[in-house]
N, C-alpha and C. Protein backbone atom coordinates (compact mmCIF):
# COMPACT_ATOMS: atom_id res chain seq x y z
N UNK A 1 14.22 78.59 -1.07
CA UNK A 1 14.75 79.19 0.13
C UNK A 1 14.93 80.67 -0.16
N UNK A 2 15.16 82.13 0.39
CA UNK A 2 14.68 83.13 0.92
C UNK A 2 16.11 83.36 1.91
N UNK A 3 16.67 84.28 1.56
CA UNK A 3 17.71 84.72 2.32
C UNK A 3 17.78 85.90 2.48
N UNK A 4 18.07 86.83 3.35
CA UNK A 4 17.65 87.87 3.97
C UNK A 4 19.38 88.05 4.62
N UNK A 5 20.50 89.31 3.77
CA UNK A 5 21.46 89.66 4.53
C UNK A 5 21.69 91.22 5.13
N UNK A 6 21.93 91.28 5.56
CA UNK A 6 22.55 92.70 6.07
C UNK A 6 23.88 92.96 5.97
N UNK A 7 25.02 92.40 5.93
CA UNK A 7 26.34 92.75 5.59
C UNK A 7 26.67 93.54 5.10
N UNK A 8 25.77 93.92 3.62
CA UNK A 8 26.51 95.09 2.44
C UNK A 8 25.79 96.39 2.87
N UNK A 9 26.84 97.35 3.22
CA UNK A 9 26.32 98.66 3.71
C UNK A 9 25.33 99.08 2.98
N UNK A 10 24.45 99.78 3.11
CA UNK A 10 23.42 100.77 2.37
C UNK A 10 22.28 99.43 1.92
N UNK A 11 22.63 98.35 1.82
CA UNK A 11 21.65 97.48 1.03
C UNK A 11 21.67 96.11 2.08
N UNK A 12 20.24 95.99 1.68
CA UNK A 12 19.91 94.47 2.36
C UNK A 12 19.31 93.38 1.26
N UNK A 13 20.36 92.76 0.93
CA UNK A 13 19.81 92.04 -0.27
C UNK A 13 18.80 90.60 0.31
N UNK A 14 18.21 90.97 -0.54
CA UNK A 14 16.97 89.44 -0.39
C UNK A 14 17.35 88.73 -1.74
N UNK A 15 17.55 87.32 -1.23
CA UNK A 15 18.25 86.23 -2.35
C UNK A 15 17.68 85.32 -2.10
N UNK A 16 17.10 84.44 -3.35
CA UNK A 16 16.35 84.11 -3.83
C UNK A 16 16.81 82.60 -4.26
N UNK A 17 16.29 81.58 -3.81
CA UNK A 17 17.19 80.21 -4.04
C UNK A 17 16.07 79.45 -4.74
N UNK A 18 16.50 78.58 -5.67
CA UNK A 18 15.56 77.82 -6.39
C UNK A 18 16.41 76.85 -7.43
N UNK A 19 15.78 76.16 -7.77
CA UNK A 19 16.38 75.42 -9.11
C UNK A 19 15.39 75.75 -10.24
N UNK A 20 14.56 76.30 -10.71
CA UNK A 20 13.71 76.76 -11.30
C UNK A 20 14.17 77.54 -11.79
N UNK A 21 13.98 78.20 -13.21
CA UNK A 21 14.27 79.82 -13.55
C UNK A 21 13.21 80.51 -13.77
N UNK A 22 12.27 79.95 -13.89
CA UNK A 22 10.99 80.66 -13.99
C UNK A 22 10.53 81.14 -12.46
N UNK A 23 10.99 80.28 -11.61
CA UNK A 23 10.52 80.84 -9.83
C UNK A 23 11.37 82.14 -9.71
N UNK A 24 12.86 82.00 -10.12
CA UNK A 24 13.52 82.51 -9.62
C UNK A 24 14.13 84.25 -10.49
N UNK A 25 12.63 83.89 -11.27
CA UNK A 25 12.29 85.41 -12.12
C UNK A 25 11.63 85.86 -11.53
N UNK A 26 10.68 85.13 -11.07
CA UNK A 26 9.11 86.03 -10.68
C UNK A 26 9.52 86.19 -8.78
N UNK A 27 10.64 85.64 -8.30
CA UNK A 27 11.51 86.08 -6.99
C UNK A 27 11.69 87.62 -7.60
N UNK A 28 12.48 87.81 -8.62
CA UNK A 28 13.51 88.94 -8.96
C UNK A 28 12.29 90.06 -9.46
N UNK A 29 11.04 89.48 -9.82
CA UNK A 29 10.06 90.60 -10.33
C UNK A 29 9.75 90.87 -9.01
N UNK A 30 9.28 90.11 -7.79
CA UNK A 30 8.49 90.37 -6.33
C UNK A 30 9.93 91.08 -5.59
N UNK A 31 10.87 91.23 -5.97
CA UNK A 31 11.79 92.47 -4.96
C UNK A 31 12.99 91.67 -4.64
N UNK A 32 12.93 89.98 -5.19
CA UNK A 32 14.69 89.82 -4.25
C UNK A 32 15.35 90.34 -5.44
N UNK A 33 16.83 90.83 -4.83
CA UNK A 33 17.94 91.51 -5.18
C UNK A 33 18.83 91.05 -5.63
N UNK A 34 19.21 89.76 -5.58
CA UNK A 34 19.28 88.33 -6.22
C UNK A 34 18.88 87.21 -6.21
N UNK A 35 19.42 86.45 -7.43
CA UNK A 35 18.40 84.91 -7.53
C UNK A 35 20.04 84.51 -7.64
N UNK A 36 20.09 83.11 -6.67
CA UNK A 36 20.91 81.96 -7.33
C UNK A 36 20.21 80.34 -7.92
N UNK A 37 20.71 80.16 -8.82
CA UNK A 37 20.30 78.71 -9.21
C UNK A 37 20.30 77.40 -8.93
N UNK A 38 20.13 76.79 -7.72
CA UNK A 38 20.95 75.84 -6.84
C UNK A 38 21.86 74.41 -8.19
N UNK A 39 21.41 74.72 -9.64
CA UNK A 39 21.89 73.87 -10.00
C UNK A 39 23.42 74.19 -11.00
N UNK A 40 23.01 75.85 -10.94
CA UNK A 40 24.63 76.29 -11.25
C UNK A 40 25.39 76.77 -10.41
N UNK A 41 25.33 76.59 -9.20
CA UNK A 41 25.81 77.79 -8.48
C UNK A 41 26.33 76.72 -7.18
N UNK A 42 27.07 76.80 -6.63
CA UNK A 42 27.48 76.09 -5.13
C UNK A 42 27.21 77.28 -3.98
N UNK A 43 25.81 77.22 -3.39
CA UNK A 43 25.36 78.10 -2.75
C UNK A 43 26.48 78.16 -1.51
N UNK A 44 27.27 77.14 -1.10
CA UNK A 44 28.35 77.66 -0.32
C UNK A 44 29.28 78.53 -0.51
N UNK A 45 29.31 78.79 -1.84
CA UNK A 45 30.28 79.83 -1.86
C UNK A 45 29.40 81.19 -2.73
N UNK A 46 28.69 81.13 -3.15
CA UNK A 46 27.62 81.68 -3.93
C UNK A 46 27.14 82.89 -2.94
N UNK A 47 26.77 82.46 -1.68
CA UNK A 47 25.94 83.24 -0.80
C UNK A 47 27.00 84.19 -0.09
N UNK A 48 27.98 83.77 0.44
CA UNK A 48 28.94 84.50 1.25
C UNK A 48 29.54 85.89 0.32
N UNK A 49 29.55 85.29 -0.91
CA UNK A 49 30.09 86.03 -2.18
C UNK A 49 29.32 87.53 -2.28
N UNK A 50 27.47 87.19 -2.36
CA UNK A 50 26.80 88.02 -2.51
C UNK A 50 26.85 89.03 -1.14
N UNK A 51 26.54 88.29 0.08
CA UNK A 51 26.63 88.90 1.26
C UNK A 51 27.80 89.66 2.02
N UNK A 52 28.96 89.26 1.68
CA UNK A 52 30.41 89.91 2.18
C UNK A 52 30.46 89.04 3.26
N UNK A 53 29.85 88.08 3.57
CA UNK A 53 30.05 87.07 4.67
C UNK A 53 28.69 86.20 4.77
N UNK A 54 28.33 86.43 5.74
CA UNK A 54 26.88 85.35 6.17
C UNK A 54 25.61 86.07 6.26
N UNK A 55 24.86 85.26 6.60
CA UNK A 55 23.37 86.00 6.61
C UNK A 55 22.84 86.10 7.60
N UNK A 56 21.69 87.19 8.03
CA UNK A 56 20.83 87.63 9.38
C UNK A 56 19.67 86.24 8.94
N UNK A 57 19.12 86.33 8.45
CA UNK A 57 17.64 86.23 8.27
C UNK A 57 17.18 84.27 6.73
N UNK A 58 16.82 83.40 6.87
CA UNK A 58 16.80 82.71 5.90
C UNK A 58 15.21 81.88 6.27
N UNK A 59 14.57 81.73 5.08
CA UNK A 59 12.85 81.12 5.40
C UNK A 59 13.47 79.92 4.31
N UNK A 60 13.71 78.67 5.15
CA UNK A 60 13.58 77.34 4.36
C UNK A 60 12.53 76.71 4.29
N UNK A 61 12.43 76.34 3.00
CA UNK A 61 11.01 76.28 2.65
C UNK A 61 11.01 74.92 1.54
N UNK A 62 12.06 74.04 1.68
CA UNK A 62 12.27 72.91 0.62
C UNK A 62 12.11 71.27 1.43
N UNK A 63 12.45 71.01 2.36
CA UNK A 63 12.17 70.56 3.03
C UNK A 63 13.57 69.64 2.92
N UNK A 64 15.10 70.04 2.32
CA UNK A 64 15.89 69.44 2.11
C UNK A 64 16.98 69.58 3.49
N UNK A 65 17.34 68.30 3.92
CA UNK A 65 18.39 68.76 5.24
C UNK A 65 19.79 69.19 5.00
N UNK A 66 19.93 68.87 3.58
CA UNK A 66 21.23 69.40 3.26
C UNK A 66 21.45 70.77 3.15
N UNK A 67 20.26 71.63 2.74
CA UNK A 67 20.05 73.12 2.67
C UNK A 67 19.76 73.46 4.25
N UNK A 68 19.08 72.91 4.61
CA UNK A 68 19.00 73.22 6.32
C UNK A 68 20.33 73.43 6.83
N UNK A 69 20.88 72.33 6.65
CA UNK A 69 22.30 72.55 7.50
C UNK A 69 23.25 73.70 6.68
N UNK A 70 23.20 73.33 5.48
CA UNK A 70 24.18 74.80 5.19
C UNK A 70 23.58 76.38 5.53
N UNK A 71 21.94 76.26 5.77
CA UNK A 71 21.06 78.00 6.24
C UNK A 71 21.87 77.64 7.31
N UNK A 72 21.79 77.01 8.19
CA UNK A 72 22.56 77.36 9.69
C UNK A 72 24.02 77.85 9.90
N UNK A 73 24.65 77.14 8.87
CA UNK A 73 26.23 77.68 8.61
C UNK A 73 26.48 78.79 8.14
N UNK A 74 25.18 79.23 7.53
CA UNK A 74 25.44 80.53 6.98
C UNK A 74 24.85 81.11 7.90
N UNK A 75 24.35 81.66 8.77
CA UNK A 75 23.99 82.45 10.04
C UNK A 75 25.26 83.02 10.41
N UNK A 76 24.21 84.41 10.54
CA UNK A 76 25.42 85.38 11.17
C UNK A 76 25.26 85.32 12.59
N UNK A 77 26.44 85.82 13.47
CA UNK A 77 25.53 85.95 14.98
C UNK A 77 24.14 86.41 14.99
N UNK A 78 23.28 85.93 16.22
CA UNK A 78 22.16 86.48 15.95
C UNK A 78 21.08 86.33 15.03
N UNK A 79 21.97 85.69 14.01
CA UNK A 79 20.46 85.38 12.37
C UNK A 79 19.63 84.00 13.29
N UNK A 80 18.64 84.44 12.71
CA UNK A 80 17.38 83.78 12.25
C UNK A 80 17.06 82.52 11.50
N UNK A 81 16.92 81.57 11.52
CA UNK A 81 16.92 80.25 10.14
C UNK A 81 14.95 79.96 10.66
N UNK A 82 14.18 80.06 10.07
CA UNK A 82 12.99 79.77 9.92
C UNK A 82 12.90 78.47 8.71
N UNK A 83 11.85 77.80 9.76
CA UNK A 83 12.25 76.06 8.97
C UNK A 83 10.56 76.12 8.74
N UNK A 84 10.12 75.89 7.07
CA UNK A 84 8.70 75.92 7.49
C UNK A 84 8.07 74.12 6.75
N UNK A 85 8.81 73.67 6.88
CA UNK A 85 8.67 72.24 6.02
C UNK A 85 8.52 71.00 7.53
N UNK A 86 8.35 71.48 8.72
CA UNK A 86 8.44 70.43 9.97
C UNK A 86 9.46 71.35 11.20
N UNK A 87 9.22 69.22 11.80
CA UNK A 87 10.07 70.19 12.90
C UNK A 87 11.82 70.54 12.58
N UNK A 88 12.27 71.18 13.36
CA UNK A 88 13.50 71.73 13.36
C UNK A 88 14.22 71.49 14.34
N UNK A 89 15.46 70.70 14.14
CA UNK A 89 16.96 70.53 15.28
C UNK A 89 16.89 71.79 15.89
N UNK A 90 16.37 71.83 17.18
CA UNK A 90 17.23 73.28 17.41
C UNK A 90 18.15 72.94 18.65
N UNK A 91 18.94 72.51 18.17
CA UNK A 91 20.02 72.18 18.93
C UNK A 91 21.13 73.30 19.54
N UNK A 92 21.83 73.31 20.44
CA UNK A 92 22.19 74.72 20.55
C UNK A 92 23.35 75.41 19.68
N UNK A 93 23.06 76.44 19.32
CA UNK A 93 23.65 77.29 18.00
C UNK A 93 24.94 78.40 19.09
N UNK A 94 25.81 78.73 18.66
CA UNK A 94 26.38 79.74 19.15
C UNK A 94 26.40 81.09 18.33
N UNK A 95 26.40 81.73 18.95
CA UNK A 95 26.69 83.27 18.50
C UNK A 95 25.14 83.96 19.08
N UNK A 96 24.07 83.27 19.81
CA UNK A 96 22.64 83.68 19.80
C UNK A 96 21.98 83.34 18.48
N UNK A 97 22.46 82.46 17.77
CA UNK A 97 21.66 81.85 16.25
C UNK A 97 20.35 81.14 17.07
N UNK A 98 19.13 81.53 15.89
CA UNK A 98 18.51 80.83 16.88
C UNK A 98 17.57 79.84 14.93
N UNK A 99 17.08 78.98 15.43
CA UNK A 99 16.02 77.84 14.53
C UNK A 99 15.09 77.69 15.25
N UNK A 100 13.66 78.35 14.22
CA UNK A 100 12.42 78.12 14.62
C UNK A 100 11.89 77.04 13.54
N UNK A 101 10.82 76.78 14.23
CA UNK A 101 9.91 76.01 13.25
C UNK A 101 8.95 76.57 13.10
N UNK A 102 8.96 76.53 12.26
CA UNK A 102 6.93 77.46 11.87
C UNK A 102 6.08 76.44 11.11
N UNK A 103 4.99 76.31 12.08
CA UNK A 103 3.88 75.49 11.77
C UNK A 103 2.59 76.62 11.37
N UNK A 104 2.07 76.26 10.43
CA UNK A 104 0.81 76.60 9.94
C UNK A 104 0.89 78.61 10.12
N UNK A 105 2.33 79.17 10.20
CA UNK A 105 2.47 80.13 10.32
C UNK A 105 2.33 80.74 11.41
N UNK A 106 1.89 79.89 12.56
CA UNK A 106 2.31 80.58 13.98
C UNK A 106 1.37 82.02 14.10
N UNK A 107 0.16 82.14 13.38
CA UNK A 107 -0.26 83.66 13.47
C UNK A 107 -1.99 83.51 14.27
N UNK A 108 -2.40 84.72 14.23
CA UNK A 108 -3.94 84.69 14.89
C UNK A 108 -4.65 85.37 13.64
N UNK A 109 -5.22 84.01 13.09
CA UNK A 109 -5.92 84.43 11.59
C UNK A 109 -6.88 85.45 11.72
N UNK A 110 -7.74 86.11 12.38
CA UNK A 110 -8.17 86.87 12.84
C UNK A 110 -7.45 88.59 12.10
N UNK A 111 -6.04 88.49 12.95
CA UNK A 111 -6.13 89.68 12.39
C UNK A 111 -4.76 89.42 11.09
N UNK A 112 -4.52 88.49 11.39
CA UNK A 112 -3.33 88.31 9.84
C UNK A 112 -3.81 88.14 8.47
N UNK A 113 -5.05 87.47 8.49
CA UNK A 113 -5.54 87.46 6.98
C UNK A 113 -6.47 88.97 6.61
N UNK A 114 -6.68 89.75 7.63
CA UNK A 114 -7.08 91.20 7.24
C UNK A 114 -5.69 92.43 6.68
N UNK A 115 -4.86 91.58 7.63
CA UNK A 115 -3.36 92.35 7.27
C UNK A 115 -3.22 92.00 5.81
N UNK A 116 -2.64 90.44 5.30
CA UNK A 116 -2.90 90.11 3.83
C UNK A 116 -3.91 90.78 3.12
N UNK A 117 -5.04 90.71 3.15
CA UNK A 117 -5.91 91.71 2.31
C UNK A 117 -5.38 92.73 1.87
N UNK A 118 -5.42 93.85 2.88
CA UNK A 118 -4.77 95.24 2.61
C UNK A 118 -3.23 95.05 2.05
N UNK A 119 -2.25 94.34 2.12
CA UNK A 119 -1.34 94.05 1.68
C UNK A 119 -1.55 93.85 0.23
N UNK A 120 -2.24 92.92 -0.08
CA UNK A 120 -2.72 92.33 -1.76
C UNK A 120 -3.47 93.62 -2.02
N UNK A 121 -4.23 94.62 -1.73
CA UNK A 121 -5.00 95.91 -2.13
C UNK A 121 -4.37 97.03 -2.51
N UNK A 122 -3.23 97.12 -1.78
CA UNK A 122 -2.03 98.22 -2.10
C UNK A 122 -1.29 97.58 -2.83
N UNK A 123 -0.82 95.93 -3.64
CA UNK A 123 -0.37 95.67 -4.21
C UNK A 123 1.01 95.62 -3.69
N UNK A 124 0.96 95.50 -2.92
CA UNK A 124 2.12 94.83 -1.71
C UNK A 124 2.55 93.14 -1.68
N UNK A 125 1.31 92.42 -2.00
CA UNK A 125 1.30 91.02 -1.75
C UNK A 125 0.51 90.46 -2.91
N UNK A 126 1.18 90.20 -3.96
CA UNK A 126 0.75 89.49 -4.98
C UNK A 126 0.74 88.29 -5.59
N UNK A 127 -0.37 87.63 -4.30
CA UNK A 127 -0.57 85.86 -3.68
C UNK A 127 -0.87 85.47 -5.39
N UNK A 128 -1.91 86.39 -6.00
CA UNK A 128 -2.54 85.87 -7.38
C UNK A 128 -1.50 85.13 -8.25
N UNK A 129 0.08 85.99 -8.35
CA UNK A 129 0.70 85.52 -8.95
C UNK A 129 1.42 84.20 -8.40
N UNK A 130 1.48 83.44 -7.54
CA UNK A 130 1.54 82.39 -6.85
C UNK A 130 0.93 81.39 -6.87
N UNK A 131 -0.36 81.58 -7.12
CA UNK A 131 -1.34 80.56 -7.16
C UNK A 131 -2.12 80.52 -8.30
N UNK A 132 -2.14 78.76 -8.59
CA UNK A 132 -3.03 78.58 -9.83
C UNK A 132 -4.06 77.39 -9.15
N UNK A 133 -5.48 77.51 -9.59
CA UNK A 133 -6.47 76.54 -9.43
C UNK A 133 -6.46 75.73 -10.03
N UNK A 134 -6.95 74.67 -9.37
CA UNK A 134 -7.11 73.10 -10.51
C UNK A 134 -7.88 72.56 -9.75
N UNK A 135 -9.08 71.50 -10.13
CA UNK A 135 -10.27 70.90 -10.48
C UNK A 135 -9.36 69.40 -9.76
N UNK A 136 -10.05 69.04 -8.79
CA UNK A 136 -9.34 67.95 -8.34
C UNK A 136 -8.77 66.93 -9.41
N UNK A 137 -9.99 66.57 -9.73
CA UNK A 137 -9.32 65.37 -11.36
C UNK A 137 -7.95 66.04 -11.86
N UNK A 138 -7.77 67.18 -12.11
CA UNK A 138 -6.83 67.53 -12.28
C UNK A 138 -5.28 67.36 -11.64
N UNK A 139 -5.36 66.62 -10.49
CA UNK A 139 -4.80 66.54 -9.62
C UNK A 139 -2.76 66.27 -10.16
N UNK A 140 -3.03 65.38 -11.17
CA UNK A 140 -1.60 64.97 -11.80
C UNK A 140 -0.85 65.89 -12.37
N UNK A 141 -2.04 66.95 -12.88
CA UNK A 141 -1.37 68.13 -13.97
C UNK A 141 -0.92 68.84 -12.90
N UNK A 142 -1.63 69.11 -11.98
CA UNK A 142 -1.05 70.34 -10.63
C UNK A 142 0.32 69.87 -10.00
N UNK A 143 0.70 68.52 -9.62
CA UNK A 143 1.82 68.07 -9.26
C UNK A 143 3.03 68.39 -10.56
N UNK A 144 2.70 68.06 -11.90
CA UNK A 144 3.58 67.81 -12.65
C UNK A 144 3.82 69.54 -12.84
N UNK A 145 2.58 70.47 -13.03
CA UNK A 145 3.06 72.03 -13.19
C UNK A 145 4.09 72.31 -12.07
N UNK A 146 3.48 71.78 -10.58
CA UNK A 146 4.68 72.17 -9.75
C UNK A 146 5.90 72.12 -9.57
N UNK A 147 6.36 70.53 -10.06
CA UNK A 147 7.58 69.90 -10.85
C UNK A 147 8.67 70.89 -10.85
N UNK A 148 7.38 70.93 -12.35
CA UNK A 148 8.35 71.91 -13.53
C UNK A 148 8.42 73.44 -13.40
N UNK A 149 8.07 73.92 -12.16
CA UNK A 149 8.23 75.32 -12.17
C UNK A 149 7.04 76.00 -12.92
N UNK A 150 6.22 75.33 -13.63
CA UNK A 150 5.28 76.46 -14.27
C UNK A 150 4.45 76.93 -13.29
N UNK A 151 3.85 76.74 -12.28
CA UNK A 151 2.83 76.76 -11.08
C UNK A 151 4.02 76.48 -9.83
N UNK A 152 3.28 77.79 -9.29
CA UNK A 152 4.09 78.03 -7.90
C UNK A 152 3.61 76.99 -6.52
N UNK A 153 2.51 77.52 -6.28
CA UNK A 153 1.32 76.93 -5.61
C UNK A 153 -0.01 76.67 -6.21
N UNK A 154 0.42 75.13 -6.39
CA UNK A 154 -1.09 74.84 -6.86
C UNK A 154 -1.83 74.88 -5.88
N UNK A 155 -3.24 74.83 -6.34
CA UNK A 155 -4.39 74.80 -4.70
C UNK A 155 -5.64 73.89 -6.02
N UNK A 156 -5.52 72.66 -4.89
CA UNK A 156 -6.78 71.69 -5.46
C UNK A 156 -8.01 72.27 -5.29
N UNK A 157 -9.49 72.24 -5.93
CA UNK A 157 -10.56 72.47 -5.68
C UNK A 157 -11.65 71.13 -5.59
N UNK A 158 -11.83 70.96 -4.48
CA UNK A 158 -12.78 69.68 -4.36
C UNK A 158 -14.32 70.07 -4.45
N UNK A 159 -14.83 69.63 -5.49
CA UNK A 159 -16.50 69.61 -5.42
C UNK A 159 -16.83 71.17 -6.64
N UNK A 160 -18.00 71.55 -6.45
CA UNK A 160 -18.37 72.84 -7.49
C UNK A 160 -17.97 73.71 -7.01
N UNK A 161 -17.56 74.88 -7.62
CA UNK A 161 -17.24 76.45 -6.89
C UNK A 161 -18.59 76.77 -7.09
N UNK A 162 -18.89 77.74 -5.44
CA UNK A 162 -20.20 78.19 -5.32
C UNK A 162 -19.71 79.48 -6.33
């Protein structure tokens, strides 16, 4: 999970949720401002701590409902909770909170994967470090790297690379 606050004057910290420490390095190398550990840390009190209260902005990305429901509790008026694991309760929120669901990224590949390019070219978006290949047979090692945090996103390869 990906948390996005505005509370602390002058700074907008991007925080970085994982149980991993190896994810939640290479978070802190790509720009978030903090990492918490979901297995030392009680992100209920963890997050408010870092933020001076609640958060604008959170991309859940675990597919856990227990973290769902606490991104929503942590919404500030107005924040954002982006659910990208299915659909999403969006049941009605007060303060103008709003829960999207984002399927397949909601974009017009057309001109978003030219945007990514130039992003990864200026070294803006460094997908490489995210992704590791594996050889379908391989298929057990790619689950178990993902597991364990060594591999971010695996991506299977079916058949020969041209």
């Amino acid at each position: 999970m990906i948390i996005g606050a505005s509370q602390i004057p002058d700074e907008e910290p991007i925080i970085a949720v994982d149980r991993v420490p190896k994810r939640l390095a290479l978070a802190r190398e790509l720009g978030a401002t903090h990492s918490v550990n979901t297995r030392r840390a009680d992100l209920a009190k963890r997050i408010p701590a870092i933020t001076g209260g609640g958060v604008d902005h959170v991309v859940e990305n675990t597919g856990d409902a227990a973290i769902a429901r606490l991104a929503r509790r942590l919404l500030n008026p107005g924040g954002r909770l982006a659910i990208l694991t299915g659909g999403a309760d969006v049941s009605h929120l007060p303060g103008g909170r709003k829960v999207l669901s984002v399927i397949q990224g909601d974009a017009v590949p057309q001109r978003f994967i030219p945007h990514l390019i130039r992003l990864h070219r200026d070294g803006r978006f460094p997908f490489d470090r995210l992704v590791k290949f594996y050889d379908f047979r391989d298929i057990n090692q790619a689950i178990a790297d993902s597991k364990s945090g060594k591999t971010i996103k695996p991506v299977l390869c079916i058949g020969e690379p041209d």
